[in-house]
C-alpha atoms as a PDB file:
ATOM      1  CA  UNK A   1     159.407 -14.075   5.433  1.00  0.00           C
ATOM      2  CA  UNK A   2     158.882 -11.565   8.208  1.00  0.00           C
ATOM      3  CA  UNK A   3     162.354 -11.395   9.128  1.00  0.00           C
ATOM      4  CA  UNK A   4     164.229 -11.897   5.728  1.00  0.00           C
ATOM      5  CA  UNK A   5     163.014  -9.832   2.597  1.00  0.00           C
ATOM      6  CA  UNK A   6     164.874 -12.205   0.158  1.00  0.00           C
ATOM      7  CA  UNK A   7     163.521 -15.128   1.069  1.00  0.00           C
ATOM      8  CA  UNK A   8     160.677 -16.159  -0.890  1.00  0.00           C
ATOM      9  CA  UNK A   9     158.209 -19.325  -0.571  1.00  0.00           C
ATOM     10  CA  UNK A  10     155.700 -19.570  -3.489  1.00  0.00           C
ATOM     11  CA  UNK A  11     153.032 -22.094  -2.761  1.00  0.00           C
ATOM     12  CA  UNK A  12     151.900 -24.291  -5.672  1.00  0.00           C
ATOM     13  CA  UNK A  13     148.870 -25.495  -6.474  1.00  0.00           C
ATOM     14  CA  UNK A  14     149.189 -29.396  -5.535  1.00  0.00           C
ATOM     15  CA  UNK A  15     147.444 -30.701  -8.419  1.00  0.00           C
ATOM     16  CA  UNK A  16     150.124 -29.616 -11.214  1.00  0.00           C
ATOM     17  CA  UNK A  17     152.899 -29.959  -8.607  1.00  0.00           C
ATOM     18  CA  UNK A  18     152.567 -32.845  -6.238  1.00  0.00           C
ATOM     19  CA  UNK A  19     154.803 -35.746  -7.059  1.00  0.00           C
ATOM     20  CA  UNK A  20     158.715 -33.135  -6.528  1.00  0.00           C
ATOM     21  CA  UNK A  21     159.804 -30.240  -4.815  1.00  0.00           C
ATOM     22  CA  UNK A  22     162.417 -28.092  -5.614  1.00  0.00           C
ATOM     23  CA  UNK A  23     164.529 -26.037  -3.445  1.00  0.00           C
ATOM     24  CA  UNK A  24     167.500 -23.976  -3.896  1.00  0.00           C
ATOM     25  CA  UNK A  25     169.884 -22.528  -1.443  1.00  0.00           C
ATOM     26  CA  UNK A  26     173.055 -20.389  -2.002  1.00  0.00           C
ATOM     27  CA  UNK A  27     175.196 -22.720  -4.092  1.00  0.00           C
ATOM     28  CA  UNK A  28     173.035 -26.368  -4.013  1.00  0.00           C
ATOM     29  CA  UNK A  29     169.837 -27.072  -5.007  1.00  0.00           C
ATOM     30  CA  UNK A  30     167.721 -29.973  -4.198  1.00  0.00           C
ATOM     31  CA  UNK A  31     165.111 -31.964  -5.641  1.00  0.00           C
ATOM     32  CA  UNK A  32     162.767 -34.339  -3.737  1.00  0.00           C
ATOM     33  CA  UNK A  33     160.807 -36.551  -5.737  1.00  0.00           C
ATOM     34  CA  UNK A  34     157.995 -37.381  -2.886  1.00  0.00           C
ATOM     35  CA  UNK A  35     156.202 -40.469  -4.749  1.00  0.00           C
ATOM     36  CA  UNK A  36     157.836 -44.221  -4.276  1.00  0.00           C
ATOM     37  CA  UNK A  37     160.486 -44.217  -4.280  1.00  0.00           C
ATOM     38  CA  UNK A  38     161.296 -41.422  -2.207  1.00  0.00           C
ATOM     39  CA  UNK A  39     164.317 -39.533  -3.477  1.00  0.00           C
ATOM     40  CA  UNK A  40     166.468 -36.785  -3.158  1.00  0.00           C
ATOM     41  CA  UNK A  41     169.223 -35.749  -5.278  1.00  0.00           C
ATOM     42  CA  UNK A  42     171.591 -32.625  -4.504  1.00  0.00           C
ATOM     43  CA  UNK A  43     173.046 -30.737  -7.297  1.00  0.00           C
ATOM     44  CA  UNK A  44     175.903 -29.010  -6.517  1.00  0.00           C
ATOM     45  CA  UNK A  45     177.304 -28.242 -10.059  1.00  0.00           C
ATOM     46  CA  UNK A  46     177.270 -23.976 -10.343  1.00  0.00           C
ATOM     47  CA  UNK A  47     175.681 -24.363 -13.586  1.00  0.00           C
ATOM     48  CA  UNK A  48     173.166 -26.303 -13.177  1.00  0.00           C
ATOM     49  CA  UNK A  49     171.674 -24.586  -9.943  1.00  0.00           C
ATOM     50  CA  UNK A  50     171.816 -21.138 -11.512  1.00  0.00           C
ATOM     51  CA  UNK A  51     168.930 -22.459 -14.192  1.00  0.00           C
ATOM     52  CA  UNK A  52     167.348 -24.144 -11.150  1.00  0.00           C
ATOM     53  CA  UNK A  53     167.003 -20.660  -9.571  1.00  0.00           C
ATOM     54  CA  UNK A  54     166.156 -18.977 -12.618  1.00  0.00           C
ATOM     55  CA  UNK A  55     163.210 -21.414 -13.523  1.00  0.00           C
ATOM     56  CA  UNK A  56     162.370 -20.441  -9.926  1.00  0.00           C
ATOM     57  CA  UNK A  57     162.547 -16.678 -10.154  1.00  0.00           C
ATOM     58  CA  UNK A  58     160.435 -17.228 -13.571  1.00  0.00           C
ATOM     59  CA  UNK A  59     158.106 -19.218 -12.175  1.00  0.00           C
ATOM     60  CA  UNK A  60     157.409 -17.051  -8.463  1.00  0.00           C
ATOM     61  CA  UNK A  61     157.320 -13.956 -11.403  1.00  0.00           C
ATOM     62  CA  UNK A  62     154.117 -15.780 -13.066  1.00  0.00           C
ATOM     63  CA  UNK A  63     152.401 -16.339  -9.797  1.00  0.00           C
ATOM     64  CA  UNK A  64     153.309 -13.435  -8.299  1.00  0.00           C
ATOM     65  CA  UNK A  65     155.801 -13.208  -5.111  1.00  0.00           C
ATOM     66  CA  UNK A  66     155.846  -9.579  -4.405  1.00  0.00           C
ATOM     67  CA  UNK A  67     153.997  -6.509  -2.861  1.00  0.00           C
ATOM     68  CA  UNK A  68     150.148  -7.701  -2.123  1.00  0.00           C
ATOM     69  CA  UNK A  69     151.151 -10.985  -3.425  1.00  0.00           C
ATOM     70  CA  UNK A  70     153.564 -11.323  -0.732  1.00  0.00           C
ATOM     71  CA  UNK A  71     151.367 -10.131   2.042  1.00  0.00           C
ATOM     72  CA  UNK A  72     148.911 -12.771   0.769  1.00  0.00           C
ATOM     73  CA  UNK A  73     151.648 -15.498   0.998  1.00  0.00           C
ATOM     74  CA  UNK A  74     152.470 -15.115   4.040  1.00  0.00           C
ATOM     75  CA  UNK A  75     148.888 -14.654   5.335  1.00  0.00           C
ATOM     76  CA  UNK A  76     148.108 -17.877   3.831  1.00  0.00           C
ATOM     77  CA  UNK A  77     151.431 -19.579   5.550  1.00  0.00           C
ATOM     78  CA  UNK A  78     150.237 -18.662   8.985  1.00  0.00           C
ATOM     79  CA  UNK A  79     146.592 -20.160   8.484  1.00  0.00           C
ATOM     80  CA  UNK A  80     148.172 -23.313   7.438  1.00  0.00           C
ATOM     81  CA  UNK A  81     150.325 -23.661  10.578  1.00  0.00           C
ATOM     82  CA  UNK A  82     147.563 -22.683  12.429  1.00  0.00           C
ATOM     83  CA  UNK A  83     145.906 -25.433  11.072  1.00  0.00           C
ATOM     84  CA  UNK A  84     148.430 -27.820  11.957  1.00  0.00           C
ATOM     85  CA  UNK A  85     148.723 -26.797  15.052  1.00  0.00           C
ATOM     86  CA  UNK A  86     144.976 -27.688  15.880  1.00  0.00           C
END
């Protein structure tokens, strides 16, 4: 997030969201469903990614992905790792 402005990582609060993940890149999207069974299904078909992405825009928009937000984001990324780490 330092190094590229148009990449954007909105964490979720785990309660509401903590069964799939969602993930689009360029032209495919993926979805992991992360309870049993574990599975993963990439969607290549342009159509269906571009609502992917655009539930995604809609949904960083209502949590809030730029400016302070942002900053907060990525301040919140780095604790985690640091976390990990230890």
């Amino acid at each position: 997030m330092d190094t590229h402005k148009n990449y954007h990582f909105i964490p979720l609060d785990a309660t509401n969201h903590n069964q799939s993940t969602l993930m689009v890149k360029n032209h495919k999207a993926l979805l992991v469903h992360t309870s049993e069974p574990f599975t993963v299904f990439e969607i290549s078909q342009p159509e269906i990614v571009s609502l992917y992405r655009e539930y995604l825009l809609q949904l960083a928009a209502r949590v809030g992905y730029a400016g302070i937000n942002r900053s907060q984001i990525k301040s919140r990324l780095k604790e985690l790792i640091r976390e990990l780490r230890n």
